[in-house]
C-alpha atoms as a PDB file:
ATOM      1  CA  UNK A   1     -22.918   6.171   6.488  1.00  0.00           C
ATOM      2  CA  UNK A   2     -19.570   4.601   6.938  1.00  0.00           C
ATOM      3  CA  UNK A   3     -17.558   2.312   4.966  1.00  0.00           C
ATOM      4  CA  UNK A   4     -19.779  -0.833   3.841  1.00  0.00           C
ATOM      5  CA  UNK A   5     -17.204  -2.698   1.174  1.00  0.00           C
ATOM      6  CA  UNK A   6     -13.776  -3.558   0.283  1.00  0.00           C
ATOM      7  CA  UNK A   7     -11.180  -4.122  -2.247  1.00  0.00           C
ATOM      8  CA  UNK A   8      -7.966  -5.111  -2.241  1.00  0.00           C
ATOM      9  CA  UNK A   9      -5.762  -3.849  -5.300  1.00  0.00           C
ATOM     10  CA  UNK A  10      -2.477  -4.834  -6.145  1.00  0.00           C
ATOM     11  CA  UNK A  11      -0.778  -2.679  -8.305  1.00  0.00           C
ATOM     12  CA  UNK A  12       2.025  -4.274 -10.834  1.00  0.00           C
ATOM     13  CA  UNK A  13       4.414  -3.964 -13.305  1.00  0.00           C
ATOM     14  CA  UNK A  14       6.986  -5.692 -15.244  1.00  0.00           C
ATOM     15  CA  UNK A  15       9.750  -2.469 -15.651  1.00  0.00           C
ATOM     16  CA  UNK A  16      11.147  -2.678 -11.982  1.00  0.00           C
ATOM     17  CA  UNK A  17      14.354   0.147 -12.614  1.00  0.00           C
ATOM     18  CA  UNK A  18      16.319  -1.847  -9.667  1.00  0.00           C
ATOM     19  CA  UNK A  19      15.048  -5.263 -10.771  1.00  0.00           C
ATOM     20  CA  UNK A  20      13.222  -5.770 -13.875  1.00  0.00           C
ATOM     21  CA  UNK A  21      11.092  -8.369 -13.783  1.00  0.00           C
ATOM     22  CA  UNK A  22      11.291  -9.204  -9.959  1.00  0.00           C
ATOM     23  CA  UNK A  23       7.161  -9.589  -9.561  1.00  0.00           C
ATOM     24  CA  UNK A  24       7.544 -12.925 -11.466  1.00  0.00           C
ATOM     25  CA  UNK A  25      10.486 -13.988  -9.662  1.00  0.00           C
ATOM     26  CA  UNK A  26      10.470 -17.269  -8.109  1.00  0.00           C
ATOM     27  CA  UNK A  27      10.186 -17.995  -4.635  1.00  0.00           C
ATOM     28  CA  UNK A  28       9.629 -20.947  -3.229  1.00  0.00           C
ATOM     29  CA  UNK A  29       8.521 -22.397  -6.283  1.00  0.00           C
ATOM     30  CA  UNK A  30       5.750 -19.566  -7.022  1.00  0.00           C
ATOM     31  CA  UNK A  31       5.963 -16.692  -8.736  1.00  0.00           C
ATOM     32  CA  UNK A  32       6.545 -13.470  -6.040  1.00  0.00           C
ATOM     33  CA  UNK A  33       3.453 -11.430  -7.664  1.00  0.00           C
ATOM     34  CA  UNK A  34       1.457 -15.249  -7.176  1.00  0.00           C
ATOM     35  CA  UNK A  35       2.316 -15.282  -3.972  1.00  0.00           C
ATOM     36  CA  UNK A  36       1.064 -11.670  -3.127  1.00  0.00           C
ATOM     37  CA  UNK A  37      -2.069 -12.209  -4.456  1.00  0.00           C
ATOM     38  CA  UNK A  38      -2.877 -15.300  -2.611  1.00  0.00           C
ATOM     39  CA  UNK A  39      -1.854 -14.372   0.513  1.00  0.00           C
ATOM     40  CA  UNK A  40      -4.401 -11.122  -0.076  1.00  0.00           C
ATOM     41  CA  UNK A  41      -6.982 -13.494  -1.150  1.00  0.00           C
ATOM     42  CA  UNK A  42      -6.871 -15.157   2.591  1.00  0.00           C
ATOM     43  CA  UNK A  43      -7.545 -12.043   4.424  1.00  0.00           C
ATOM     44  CA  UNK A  44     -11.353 -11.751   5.489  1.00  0.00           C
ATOM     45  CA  UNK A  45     -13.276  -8.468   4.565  1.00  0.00           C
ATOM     46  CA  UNK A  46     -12.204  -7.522   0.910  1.00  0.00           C
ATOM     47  CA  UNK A  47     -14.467  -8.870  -1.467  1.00  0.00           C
ATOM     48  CA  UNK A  48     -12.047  -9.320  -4.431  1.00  0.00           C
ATOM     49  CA  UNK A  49      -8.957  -8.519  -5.069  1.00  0.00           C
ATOM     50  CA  UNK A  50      -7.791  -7.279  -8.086  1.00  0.00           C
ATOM     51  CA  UNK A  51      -4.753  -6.997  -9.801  1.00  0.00           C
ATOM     52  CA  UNK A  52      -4.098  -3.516 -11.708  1.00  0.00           C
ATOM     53  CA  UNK A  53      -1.568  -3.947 -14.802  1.00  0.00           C
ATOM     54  CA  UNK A  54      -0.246  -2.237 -17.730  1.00  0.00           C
ATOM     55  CA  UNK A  55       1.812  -6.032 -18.857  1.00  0.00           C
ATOM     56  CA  UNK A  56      -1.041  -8.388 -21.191  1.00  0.00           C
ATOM     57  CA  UNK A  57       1.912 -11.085 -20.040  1.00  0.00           C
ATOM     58  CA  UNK A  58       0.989 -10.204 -15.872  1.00  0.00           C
ATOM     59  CA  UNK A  59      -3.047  -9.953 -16.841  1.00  0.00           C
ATOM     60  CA  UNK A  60      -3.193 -13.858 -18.584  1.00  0.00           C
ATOM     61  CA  UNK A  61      -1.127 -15.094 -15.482  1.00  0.00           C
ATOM     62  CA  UNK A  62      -3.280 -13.593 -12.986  1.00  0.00           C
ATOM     63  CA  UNK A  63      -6.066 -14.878 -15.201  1.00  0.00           C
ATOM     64  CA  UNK A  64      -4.834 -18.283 -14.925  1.00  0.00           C
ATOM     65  CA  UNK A  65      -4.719 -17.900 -11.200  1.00  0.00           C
ATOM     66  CA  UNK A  66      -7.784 -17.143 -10.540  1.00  0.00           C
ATOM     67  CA  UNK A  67      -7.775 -13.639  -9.832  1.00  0.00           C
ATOM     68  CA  UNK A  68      -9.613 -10.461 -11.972  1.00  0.00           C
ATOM     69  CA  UNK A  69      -7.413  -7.852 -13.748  1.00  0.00           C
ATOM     70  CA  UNK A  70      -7.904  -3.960 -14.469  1.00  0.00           C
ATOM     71  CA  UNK A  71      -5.334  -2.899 -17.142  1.00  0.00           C
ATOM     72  CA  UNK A  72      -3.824   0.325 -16.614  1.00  0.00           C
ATOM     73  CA  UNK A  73      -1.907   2.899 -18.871  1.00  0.00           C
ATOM     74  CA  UNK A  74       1.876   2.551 -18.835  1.00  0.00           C
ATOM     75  CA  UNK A  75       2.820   5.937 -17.912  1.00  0.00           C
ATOM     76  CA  UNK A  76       1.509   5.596 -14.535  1.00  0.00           C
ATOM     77  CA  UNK A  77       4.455   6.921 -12.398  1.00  0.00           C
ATOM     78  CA  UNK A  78       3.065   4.636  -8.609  1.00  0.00           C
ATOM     79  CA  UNK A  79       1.102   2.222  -7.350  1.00  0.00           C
ATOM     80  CA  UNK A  80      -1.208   4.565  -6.173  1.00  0.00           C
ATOM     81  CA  UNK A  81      -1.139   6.455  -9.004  1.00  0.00           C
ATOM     82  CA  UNK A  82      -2.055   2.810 -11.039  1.00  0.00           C
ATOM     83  CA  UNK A  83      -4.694   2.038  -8.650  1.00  0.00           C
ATOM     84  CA  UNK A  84      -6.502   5.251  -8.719  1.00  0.00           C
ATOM     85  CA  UNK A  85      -6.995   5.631 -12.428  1.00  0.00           C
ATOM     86  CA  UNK A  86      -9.323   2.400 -12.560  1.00  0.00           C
ATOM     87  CA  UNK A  87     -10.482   3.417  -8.906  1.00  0.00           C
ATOM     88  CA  UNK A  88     -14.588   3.684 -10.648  1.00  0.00           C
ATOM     89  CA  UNK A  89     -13.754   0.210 -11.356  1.00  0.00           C
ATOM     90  CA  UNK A  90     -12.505  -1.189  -7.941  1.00  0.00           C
ATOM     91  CA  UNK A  91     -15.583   0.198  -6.618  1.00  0.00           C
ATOM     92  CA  UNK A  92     -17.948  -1.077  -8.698  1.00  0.00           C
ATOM     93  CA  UNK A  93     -16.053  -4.770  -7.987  1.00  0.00           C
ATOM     94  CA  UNK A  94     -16.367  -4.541  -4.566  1.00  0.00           C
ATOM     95  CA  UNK A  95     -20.042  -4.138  -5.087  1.00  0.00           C
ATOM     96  CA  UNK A  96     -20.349  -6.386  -7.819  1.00  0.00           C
ATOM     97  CA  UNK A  97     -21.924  -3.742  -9.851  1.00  0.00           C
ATOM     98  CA  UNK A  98     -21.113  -1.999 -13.285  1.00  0.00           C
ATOM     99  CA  UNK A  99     -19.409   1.398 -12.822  1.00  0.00           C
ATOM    100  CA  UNK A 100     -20.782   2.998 -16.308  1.00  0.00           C
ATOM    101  CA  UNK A 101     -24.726   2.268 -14.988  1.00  0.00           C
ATOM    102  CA  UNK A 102     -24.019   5.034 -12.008  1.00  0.00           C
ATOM    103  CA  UNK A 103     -25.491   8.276 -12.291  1.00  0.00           C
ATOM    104  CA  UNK A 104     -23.185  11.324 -10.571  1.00  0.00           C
ATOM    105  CA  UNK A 105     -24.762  10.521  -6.830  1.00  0.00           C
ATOM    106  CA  UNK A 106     -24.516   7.145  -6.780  1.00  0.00           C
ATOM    107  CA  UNK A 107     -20.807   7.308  -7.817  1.00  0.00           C
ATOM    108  CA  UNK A 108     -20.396   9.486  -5.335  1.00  0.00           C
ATOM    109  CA  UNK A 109     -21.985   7.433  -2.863  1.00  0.00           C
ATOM    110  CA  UNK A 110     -20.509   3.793  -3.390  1.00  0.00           C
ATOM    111  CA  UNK A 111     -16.957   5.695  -3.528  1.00  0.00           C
ATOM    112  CA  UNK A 112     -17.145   7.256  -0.151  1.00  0.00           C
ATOM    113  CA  UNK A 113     -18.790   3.540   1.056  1.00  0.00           C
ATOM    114  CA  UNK A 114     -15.989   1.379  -0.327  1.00  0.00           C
ATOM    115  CA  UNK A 115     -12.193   1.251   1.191  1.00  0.00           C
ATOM    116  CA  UNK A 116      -9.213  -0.064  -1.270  1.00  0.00           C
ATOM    117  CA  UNK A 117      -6.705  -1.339  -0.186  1.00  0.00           C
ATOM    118  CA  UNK A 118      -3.266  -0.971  -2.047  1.00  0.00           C
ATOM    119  CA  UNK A 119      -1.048  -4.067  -1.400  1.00  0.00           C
ATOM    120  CA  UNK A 120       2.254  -3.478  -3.527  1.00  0.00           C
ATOM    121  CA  UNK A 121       3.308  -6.240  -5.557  1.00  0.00           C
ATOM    122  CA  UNK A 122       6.553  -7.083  -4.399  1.00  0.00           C
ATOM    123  CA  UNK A 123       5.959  -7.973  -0.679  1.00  0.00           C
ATOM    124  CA  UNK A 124       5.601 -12.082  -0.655  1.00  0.00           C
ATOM    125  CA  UNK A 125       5.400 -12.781   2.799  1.00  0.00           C
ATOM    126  CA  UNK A 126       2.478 -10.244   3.084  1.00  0.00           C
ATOM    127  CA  UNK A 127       0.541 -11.222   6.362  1.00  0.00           C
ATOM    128  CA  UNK A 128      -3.194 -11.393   5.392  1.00  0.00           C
ATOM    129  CA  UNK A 129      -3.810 -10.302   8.947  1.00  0.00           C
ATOM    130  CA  UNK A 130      -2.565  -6.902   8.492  1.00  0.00           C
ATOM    131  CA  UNK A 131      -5.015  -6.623   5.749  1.00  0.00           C
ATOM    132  CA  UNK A 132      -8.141  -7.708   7.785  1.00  0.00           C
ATOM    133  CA  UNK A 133      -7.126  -5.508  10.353  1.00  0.00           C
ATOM    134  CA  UNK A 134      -7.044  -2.308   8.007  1.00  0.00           C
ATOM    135  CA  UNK A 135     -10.313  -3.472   6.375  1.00  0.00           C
ATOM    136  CA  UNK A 136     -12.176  -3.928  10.148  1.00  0.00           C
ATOM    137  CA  UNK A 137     -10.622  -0.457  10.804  1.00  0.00           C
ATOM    138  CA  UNK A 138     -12.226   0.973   8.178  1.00  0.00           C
ATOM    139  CA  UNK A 139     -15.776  -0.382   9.587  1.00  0.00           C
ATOM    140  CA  UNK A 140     -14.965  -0.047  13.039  1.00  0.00           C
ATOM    141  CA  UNK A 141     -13.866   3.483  13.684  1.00  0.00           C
ATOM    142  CA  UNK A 142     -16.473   6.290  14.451  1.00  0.00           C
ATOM    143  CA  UNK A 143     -14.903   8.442  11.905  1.00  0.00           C
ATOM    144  CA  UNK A 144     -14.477   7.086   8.672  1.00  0.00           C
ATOM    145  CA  UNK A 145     -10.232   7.631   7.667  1.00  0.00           C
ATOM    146  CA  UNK A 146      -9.463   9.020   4.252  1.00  0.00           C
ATOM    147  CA  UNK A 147      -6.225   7.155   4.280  1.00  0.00           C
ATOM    148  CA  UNK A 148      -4.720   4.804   6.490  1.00  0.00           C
ATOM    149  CA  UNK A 149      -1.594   2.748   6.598  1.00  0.00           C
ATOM    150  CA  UNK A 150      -0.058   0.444   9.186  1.00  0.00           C
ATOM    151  CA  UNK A 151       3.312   1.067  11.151  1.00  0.00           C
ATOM    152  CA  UNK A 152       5.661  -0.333  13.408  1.00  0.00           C
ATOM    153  CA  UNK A 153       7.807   0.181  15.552  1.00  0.00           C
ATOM    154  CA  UNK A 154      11.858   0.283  14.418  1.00  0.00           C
ATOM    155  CA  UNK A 155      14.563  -1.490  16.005  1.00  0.00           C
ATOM    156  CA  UNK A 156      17.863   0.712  16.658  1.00  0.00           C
ATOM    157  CA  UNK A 157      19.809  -0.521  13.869  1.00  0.00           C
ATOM    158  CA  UNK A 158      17.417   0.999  11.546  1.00  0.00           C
ATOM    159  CA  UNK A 159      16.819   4.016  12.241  1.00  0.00           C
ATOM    160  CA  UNK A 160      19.460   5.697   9.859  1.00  0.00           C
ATOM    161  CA  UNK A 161      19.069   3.158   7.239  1.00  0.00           C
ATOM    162  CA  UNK A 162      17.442   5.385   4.464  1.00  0.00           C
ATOM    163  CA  UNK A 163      15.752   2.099   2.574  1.00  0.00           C
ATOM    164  CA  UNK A 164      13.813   1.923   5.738  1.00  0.00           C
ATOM    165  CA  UNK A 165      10.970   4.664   5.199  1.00  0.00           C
ATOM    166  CA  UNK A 166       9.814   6.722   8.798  1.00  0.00           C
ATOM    167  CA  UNK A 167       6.821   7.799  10.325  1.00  0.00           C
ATOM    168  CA  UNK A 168       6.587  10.894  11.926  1.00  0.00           C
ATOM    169  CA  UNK A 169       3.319  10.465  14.182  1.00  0.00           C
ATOM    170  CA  UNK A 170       0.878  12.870  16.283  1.00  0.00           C
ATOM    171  CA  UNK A 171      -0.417  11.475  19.833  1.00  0.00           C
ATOM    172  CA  UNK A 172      -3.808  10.455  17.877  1.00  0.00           C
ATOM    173  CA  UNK A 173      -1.805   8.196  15.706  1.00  0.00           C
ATOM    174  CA  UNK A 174      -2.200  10.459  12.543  1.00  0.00           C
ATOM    175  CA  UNK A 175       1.164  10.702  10.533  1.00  0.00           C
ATOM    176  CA  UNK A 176       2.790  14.039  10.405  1.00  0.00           C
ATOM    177  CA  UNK A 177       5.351  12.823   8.015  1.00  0.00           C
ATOM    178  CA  UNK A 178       6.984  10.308   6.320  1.00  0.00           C
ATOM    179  CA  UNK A 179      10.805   9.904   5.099  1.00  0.00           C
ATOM    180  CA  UNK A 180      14.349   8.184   4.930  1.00  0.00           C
ATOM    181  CA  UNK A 181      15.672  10.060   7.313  1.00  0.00           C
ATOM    182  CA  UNK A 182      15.218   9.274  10.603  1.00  0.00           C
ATOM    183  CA  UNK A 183      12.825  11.560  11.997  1.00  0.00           C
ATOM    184  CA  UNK A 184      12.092  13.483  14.803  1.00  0.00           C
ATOM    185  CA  UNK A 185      16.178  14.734  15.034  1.00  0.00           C
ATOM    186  CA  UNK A 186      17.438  14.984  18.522  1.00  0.00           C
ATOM    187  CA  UNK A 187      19.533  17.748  19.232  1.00  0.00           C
ATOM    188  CA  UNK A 188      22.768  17.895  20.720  1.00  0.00           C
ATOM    189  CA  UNK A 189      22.468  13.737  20.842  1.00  0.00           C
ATOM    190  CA  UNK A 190      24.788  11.336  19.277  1.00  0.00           C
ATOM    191  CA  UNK A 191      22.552   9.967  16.434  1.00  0.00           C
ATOM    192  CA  UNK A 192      23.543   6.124  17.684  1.00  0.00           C
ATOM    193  CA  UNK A 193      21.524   7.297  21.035  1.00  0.00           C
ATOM    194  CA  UNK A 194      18.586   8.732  19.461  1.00  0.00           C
ATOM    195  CA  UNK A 195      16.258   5.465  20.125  1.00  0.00           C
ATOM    196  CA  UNK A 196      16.964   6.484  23.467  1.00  0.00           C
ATOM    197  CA  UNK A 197      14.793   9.155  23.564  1.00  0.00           C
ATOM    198  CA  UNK A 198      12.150   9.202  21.251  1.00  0.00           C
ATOM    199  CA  UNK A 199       9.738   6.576  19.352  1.00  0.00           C
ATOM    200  CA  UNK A 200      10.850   5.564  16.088  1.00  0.00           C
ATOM    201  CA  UNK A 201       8.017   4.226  13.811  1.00  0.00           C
ATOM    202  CA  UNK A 202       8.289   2.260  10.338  1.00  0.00           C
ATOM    203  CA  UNK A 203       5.930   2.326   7.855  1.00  0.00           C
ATOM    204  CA  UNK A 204       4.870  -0.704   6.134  1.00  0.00           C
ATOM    205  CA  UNK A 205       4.372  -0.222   2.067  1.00  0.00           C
ATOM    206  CA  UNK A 206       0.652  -0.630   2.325  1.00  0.00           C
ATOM    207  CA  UNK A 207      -2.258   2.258   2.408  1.00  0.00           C
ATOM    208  CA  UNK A 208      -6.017   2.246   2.486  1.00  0.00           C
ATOM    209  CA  UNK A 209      -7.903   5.038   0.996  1.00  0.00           C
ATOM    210  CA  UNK A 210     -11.513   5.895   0.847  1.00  0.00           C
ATOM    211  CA  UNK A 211     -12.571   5.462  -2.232  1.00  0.00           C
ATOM    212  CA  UNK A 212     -13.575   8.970  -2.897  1.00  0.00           C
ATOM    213  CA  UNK A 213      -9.961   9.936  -1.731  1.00  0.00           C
ATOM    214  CA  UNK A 214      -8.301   7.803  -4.026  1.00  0.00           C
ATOM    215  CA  UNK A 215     -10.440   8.942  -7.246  1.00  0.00           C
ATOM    216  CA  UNK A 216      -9.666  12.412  -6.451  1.00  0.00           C
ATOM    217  CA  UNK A 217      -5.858  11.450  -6.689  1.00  0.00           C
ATOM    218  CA  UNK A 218      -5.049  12.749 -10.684  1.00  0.00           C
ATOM    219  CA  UNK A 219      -6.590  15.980  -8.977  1.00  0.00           C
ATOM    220  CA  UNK A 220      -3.883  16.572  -6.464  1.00  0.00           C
ATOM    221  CA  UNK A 221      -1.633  19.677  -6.899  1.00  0.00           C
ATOM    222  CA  UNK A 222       2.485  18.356  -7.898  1.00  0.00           C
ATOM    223  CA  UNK A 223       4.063  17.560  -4.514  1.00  0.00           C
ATOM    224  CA  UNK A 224       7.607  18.833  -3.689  1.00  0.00           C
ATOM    225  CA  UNK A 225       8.137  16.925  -1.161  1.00  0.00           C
ATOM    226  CA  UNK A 226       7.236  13.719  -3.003  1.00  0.00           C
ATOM    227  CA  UNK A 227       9.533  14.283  -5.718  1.00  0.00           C
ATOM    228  CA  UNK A 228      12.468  14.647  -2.842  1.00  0.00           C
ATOM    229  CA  UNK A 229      11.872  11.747  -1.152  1.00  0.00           C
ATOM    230  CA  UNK A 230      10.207   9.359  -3.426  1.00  0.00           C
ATOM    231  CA  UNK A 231       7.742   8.745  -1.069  1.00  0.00           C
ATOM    232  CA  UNK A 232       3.682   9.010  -3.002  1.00  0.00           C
ATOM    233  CA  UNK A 233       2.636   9.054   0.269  1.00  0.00           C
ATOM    234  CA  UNK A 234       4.209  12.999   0.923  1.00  0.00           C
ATOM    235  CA  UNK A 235       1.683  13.993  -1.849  1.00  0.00           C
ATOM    236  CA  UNK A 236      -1.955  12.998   0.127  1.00  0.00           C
ATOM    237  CA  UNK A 237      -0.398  15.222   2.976  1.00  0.00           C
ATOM    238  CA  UNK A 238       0.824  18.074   0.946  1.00  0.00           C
ATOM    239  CA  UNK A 239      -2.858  18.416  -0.628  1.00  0.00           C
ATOM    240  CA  UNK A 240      -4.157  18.386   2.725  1.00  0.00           C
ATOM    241  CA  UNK A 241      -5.511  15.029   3.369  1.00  0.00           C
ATOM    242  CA  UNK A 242      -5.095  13.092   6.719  1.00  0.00           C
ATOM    243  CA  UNK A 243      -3.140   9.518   6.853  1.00  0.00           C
ATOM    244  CA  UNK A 244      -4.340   7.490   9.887  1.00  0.00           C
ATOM    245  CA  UNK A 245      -1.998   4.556  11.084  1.00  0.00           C
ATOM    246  CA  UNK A 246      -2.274   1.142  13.553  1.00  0.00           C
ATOM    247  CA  UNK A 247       0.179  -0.392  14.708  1.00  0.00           C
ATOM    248  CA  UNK A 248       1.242  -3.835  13.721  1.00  0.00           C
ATOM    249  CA  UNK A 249       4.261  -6.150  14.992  1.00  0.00           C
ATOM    250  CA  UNK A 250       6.801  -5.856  11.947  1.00  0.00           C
ATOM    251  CA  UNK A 251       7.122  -5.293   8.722  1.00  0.00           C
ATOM    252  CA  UNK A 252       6.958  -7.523   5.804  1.00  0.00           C
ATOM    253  CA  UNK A 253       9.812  -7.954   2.997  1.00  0.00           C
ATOM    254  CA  UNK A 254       9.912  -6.136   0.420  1.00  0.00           C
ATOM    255  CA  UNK A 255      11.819  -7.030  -2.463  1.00  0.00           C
ATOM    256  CA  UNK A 256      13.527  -4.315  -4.344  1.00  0.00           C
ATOM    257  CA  UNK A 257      17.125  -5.564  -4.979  1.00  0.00           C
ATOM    258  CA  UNK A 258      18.945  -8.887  -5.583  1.00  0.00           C
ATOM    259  CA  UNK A 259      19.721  -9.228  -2.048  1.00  0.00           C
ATOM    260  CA  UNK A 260      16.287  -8.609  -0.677  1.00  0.00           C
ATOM    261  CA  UNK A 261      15.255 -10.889  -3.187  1.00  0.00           C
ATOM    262  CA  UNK A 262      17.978 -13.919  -2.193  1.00  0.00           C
ATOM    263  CA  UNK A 263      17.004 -13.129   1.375  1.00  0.00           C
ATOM    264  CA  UNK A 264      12.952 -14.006   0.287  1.00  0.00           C
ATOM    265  CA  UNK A 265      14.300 -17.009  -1.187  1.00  0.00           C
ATOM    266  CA  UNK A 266      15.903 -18.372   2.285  1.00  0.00           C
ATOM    267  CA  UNK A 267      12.573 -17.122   3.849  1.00  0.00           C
ATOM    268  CA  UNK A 268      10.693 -19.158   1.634  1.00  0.00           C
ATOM    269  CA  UNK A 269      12.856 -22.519   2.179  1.00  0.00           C
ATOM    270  CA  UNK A 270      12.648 -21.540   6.137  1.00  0.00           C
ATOM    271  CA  UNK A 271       9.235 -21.595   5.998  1.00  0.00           C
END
């Protein structure tokens, strides 16, 4: 039996390294984690979503707004990593149900029923599209994913840029890998001519994971290759797991500096 419910989680924080702080930053007259949230809330197919916290100041805001609120430890090193320590939780949510009256096969069961989806909490113009789509691909495919995460496809101009993550991808769509360089290299090619001759594909911040997967995360051996290139993602396909992908039209912004977060700003007045 396939996937039957789903949950949207948006993991959060208020100690941003880069920018502390940005998730409440204004734009457009709302607070950016607001804004996230809402736009979630529009997509059709999740049946909550949920905002996963460590900050008592982020839970009584998202209170106010309407929305429900797991609190998290602080030491949680990703989103992912947030998300997947209250993962008994999300599940029981999605099925409006109370996690502690499961015995050992029906956790079992409502995890590997129930997709979350992990929505980071920095990307205000979020298009609640993208997260239908993943939640109908979740119910739609023959083969239920572990993972999946939506891509694009790059322009030329940023192909080198290493704050613009890659996705390395098999003919069935499965990624093979994921980094800041661009990836695959072409040999014996100036690197300005690469786009030339191979497909270059982004990878938009946003994964869904069955909802055994993600409860078996704390499990997962140390991954080397996530260390190197900051990327959680590296450490689901180190321990073995495959990451499905669909394609969507672009990528949504995702603030992580001053100027990414002046550029939402002028978005926001565009709009």
């Amino acid at each position: 039996m396939g996937v039957q419910r789903c949950v949207v989680a948006v993991p959060a924080r208020l100690e941003s390294s880069r920018l502390p702080n940005k998730v409440l930053a204004d734009i457009g007259g709302m607070p950016m984690l607001q804004r996230v949230l809402e736009r979630c809330s529009q997509a059709h197919g999740p049946t909550a979503v949920v905002l996963c916290t460590d900050s008592d100041r982020l839970k009584e805001m998202a209170e106010d707004w309407g929305f429900p609120v797991l609190m998290t430890s602080a030491s949680c090193s990703s989103g992912s990593e947030r998300i997947a320590s209250v993962a008994d939780h999300l599940v029981a949510m999605a099925w409006d149900e109370q996690a502690d009256g499961w015995d050992q096969q029906q956790q079992q069961q409502r995890l590997a029923m129930t997709a979350v989806i992990n929505v980071q909490g920095d990307q205000p113009f979020l298009d609640p599209a993208v997260v239908t789509t993943m939640a109908m691909e979740f119910e739609q495919r023959e083969i239920v994913p572990a993972v999946i995460t939506p891509v694009y496809r790059l322009k030329p101009e940023t192909i080198h840029n290493p704050n613009v993550v890659k996705t390395l991808l098999a003919i069935d769509g499965r990624a093979l890998y994921f980094s800041r360089s661009a990836i695959p290299h072409v040999r014996d090619v100036d690197p300005l001519d690469w786009h030339r001759h191979a497909t270059y594909w982004g990878h938009v911040g946003m994964y869904g994971f069955r909802g055994d997967v993600l409860a078996c995360w704390s499990g997962m051996p140390p991954s080397p290759l996530e260390a190197l290139e900051r990327l959680e993602q590296l450490r689901l396909i180190e321990a073995g797991h495959t990451i499905s992908t669909f394609a969507v039209e672009g990528t949504s912004l995702s603030v992580d500096t001053v100027e990414q977060l002046e550029e939402a700003r002028e978005c926001a007045l565009k709009s």
